[in-house]
Protein backbone atom coordinates (compact mmCIF):
# COMPACT_ATOMS: atom_id res chain seq x y z
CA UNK A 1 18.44 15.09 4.50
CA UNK A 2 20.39 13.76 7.29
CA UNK A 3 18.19 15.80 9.74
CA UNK A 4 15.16 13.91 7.89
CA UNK A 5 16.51 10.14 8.43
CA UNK A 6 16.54 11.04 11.69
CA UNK A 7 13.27 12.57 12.44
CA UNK A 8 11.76 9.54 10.78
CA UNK A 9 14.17 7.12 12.77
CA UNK A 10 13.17 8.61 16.00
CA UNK A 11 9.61 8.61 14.98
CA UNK A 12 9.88 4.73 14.11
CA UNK A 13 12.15 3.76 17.70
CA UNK A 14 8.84 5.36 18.82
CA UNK A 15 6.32 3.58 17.52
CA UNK A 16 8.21 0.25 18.08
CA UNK A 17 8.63 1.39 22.10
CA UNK A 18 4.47 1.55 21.74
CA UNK A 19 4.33 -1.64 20.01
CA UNK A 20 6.25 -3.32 22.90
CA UNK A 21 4.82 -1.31 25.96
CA UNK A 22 1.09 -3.48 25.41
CA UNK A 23 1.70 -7.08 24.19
CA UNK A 24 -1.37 -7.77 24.97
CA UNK A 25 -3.33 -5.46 22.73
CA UNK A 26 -0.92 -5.74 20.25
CA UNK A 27 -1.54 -9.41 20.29
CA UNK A 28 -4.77 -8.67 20.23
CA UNK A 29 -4.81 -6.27 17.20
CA UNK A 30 -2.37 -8.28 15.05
CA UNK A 31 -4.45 -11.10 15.23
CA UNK A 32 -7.59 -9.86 14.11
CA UNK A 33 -5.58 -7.83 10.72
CA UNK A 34 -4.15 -11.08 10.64
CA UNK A 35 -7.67 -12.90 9.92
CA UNK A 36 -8.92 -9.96 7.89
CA UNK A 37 -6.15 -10.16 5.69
CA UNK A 38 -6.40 -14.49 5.59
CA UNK A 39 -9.83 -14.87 4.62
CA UNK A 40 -9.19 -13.08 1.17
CA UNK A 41 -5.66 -14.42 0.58
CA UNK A 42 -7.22 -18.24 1.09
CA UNK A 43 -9.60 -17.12 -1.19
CA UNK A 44 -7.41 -15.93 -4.02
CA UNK A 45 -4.83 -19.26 -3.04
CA UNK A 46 -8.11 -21.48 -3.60
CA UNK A 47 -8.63 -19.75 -6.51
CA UNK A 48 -5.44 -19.93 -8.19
CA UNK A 49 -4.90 -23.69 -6.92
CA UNK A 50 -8.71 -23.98 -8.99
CA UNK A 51 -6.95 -22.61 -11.89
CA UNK A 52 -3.82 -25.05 -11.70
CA UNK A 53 -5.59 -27.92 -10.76
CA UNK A 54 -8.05 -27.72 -14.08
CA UNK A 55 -4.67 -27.05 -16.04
CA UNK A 56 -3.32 -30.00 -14.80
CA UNK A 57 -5.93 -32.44 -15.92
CA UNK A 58 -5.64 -34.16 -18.58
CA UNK A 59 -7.35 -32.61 -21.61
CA UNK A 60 -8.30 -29.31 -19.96
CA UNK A 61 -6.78 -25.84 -21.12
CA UNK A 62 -5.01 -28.05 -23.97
CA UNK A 63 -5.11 -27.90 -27.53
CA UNK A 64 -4.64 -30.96 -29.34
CA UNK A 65 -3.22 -30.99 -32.78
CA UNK A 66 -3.95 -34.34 -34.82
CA UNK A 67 -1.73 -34.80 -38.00
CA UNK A 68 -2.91 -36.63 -41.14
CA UNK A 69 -2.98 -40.30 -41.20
CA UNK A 70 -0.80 -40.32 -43.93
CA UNK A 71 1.78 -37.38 -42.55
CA UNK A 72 5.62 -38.38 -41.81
CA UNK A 73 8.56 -37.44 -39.54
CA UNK A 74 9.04 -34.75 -41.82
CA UNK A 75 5.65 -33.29 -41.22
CA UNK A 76 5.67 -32.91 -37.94
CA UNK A 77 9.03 -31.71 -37.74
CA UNK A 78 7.39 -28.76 -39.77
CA UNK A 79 4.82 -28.86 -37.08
CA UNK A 80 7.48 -28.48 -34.59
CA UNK A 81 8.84 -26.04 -35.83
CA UNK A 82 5.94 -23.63 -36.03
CA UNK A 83 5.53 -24.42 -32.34
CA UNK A 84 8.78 -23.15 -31.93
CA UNK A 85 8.36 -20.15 -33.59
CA UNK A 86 4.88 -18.97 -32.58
CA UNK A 87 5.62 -20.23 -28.92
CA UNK A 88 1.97 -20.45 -27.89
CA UNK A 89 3.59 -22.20 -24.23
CA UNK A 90 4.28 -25.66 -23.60
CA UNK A 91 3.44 -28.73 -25.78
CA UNK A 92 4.76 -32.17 -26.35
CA UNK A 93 4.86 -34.59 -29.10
CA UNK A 94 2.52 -37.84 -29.28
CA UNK A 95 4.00 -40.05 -31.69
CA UNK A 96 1.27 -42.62 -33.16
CA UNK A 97 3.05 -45.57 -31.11
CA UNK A 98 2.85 -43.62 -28.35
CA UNK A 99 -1.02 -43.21 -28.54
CA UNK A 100 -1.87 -46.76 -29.63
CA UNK A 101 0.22 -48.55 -26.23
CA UNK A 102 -1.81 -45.93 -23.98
CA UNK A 103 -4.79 -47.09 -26.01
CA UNK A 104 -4.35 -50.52 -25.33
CA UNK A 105 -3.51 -49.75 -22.01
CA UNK A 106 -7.39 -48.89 -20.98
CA UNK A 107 -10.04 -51.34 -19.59
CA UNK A 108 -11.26 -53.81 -22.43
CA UNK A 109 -9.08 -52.10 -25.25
CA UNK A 110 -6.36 -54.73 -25.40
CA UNK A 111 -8.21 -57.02 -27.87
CA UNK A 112 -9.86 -54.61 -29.78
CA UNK A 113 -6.02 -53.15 -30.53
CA UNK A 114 -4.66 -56.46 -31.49
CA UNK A 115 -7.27 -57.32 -33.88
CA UNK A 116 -6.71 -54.14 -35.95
CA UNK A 117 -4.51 -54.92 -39.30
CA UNK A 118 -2.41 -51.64 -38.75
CA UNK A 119 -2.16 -47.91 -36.49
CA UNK A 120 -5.30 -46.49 -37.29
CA UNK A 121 -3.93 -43.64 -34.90
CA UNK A 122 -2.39 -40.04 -35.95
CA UNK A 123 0.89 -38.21 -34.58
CA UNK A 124 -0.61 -35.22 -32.22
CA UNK A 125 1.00 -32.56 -30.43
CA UNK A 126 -0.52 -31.45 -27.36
CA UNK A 127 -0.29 -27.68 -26.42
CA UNK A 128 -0.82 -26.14 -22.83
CA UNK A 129 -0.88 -22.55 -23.85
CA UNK A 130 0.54 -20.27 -21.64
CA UNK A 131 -2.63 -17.66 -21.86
CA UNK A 132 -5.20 -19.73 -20.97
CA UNK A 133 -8.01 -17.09 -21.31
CA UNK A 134 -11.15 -18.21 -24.46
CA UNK A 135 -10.45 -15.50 -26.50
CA UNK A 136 -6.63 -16.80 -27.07
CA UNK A 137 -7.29 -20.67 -27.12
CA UNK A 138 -9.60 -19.81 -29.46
CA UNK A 139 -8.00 -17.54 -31.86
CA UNK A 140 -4.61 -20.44 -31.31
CA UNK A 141 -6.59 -23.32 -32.63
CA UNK A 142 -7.56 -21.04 -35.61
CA UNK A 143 -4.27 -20.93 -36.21
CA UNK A 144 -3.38 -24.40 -35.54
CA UNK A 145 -6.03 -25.58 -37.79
CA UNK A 146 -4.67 -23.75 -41.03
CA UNK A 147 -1.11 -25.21 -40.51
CA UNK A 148 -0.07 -27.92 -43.33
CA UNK A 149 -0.66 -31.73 -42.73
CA UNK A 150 -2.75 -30.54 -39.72
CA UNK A 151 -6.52 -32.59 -39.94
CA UNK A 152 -8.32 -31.58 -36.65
CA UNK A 153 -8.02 -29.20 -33.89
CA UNK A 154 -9.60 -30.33 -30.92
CA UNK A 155 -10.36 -27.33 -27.88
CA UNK A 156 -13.44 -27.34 -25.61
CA UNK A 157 -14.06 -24.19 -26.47
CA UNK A 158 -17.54 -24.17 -24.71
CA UNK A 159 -15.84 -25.45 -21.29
CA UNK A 160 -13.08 -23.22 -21.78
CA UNK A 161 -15.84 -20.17 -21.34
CA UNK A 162 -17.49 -21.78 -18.37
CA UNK A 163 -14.04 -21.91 -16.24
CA UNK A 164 -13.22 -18.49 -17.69
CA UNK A 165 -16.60 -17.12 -16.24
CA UNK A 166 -16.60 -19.13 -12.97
CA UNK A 167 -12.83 -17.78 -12.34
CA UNK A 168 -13.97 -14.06 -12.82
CA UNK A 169 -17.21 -14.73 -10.71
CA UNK A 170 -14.32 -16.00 -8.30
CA UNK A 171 -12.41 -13.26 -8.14
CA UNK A 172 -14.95 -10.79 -7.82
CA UNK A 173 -16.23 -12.87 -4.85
CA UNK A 174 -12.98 -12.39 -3.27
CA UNK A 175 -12.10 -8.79 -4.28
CA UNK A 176 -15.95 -7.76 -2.50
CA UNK A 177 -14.79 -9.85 0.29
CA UNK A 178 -11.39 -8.10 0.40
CA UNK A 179 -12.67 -5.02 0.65
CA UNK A 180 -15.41 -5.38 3.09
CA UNK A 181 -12.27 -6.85 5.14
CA UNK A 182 -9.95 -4.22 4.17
CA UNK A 183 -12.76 -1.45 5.41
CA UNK A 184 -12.39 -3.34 8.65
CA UNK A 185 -8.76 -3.48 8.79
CA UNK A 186 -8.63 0.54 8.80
CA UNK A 187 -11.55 0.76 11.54
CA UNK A 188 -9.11 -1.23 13.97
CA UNK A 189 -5.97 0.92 12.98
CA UNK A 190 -8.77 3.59 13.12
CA UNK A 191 -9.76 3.01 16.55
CA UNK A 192 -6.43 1.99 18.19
CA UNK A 193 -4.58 5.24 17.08
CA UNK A 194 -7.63 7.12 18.89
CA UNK A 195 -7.09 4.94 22.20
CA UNK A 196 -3.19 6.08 21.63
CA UNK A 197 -3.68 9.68 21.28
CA UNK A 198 -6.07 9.76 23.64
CA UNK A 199 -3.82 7.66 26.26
CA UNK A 200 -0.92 10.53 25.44
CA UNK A 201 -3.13 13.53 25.21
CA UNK A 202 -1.04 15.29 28.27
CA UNK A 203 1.92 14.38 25.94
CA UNK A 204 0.64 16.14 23.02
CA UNK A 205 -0.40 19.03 24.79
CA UNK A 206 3.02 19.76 26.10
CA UNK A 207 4.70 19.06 23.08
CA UNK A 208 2.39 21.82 21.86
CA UNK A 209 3.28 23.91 24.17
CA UNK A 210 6.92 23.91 23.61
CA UNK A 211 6.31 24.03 19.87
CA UNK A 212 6.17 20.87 18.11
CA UNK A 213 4.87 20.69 14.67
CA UNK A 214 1.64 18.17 13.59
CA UNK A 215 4.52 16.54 11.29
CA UNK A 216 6.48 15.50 14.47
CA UNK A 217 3.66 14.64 16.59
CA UNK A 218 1.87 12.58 14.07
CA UNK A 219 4.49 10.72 12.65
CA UNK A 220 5.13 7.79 15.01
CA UNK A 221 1.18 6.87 15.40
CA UNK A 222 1.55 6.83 11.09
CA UNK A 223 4.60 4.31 11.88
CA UNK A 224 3.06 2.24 14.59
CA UNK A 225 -0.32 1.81 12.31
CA UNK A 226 2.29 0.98 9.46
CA UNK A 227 3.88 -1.76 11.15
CA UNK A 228 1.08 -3.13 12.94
CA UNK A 229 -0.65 -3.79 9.32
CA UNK A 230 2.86 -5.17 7.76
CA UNK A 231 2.83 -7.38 10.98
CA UNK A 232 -0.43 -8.33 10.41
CA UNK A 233 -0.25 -9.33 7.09
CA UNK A 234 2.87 -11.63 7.62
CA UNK A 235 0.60 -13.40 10.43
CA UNK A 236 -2.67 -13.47 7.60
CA UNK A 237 0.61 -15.12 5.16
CA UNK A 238 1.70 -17.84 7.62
CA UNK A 239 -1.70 -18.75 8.70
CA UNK A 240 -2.43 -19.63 4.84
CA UNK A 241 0.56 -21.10 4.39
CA UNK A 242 -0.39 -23.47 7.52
CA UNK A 243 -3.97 -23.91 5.86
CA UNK A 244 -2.19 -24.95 2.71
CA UNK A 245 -0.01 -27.22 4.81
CA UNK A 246 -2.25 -29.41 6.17
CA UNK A 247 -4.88 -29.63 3.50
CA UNK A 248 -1.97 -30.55 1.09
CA UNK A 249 -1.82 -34.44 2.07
CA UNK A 250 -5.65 -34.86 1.78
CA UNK A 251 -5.74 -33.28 -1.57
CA UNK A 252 -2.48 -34.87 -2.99
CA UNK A 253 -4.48 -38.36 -1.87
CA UNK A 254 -7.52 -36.93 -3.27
CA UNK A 255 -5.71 -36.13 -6.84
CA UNK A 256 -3.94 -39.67 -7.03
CA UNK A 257 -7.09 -41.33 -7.19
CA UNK A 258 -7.70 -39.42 -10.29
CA UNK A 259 -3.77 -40.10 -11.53
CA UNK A 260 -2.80 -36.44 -11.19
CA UNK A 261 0.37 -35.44 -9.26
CA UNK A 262 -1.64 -32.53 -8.44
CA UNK A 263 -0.19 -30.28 -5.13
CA UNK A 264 -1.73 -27.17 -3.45
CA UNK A 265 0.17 -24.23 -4.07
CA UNK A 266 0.65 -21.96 -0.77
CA UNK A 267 1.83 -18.62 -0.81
CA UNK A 268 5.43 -17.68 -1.69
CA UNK A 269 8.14 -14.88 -0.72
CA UNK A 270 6.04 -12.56 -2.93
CA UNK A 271 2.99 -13.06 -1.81
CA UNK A 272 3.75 -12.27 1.78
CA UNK A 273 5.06 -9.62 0.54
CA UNK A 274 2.15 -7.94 -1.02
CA UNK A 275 0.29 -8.94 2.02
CA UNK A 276 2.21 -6.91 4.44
CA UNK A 277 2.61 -4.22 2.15
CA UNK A 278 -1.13 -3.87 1.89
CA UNK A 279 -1.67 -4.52 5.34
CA UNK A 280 1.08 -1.39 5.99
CA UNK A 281 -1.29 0.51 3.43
CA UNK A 282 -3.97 0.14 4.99
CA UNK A 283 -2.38 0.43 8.37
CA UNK A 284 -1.21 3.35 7.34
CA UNK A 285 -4.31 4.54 6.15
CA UNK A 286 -6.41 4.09 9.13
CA UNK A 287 -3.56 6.20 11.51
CA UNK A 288 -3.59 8.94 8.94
CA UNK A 289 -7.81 9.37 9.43
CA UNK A 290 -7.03 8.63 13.35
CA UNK A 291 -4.01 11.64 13.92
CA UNK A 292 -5.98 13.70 11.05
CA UNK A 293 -9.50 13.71 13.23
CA UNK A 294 -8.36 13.14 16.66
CA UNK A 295 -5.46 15.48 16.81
CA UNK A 296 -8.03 18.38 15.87
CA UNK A 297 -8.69 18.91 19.76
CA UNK A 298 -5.15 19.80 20.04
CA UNK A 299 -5.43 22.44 17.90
């Protein structure tokens, strides 16, 4: 085992002395994984700030749950309480006063309100499931519906669908475009390995010679395509997190103007995370094809 650690550590000081010995084309190499690995994580990011965004507006991906106009306190406790026990997600109580000051509170509605001889307004809870997909709103306000003291249900069902479809069309868009992008990731790995080997094919030959296994000799190009796609995808991570940066004022002013405390979402810890382990993936994918091809001659 020991002997193993330190096979694979000498293979790794290796591939990090390559790394170093041309900045430039490492430079060169990082920064276009770096882009092939950005233009698919913006896309997800835009995406998933889609997704937020409509969840943040008012009346989409809710459920509202009017009471009867004659229910009490003690009826929506009850109501409460179911919430509590099915926990659909998050939801919040709209007591009738509540709903008849934010009534009078719109353009021209002042009057109107005053002249009325009482509350013509329910109690409501509002629910924000936390699986937003159709299938489960849908089947929730079923449930919601048949609950005591409970007289309407209201869910868009329709534009539930429409966001549901135009997400998966999304997300297709950007798992093509990953792929087309990951295909070029691995032809770069791909084609530097070959420019290694080929730079060190005296090297190989000798170590050959004097009896070095394919294991040993292919080992630190496997390493240096490794890092150079982890590398690469922590550059594709902080160049979204930049884009998210300086479109977050614009949209932030952008989402006041419709009353939302909306904010772009960038990526976090665990998103850079996946991105350099893919980019290591596929790093390490495109050195495997390189050594496995290239190192034939050798043979």
């Amino acid at each position: 085992m020991k002997r193993w650690l330190v096979q694979h550590a000498d293979a790794l000081r290796d591939a990090l002395r390559r790394i170093a010995a041309s900045p430039l084309s490492t430079a060169l190499s990082l920064f276009v994984i770096g882009i092939a690995l950005t233009l698919p994580a913006a896309g997800w990011l835009l995406i998933d700030n889609v997704r937020l965004a409509a969840r943040s507006a008012s009346g989409v991906q809710q459920i509202s749950l009017f009471m009867a106009a004659d229910a009490d306190r003690k009826a929506a406790a009850e109501i409460e309480s179911r919430l509590q026990s099915t926990a659909p997600g998050a939801w919040r109580f709209v007591p009738r006063e509540e709903a008849l000051k934010r009534l009078q509170g719109g353009e021209g509605m002042a009057e109107i309100v005053a002249s009325l001889p009482r509350n013509p307004l329910p109690d409501a809870f509002v629910v924000e499931p936390a699986d937003t997909s159709p299938a489960a709103m849908d089947a929730l306000a079923k449930t919601f519906a048949g609950w005591p003291r409970v007289a309407h249900v209201q869910l868009d069902s329709a534009w539930a669908h429409r966001f549901d479809a135009l997400l998966r069309i999304g997300r297709l868009a950007v798992a093509m475009l990953g792929a087309v992008f990951a295909a070029a990731l691995v032809a770069v790995t791909f084609n530097t390995i070959r420019l290694q080997i080929l730079a060190q094919a005296a090297e190989i030959e000798v170590a050959r010679l004097i009896g070095a296994t394919d294991g040993w000799i292919r080992r630190p190009f496997l390493y240096f395509g490794a890092l150079q796609g982890a590398a690469g995808g922590l550059l594709a991570a902080a160049l979204a997190a930049l884009g998210t940066h300086l479109l977050n004022d614009p949209v932030a002013a952008l989402a006041a103007l419709y009353g939302s405390g909306f904010a772009l979402r960038g990526p976090t810890a665990a998103d850079a995370a996946a991105l350099a382990g893919i980019g290591a993936l596929l790093g390490l994918a495109g050195a495997q094809i390189s050594v496995a091809i290239h190192l034939r001659r050798f043979g």
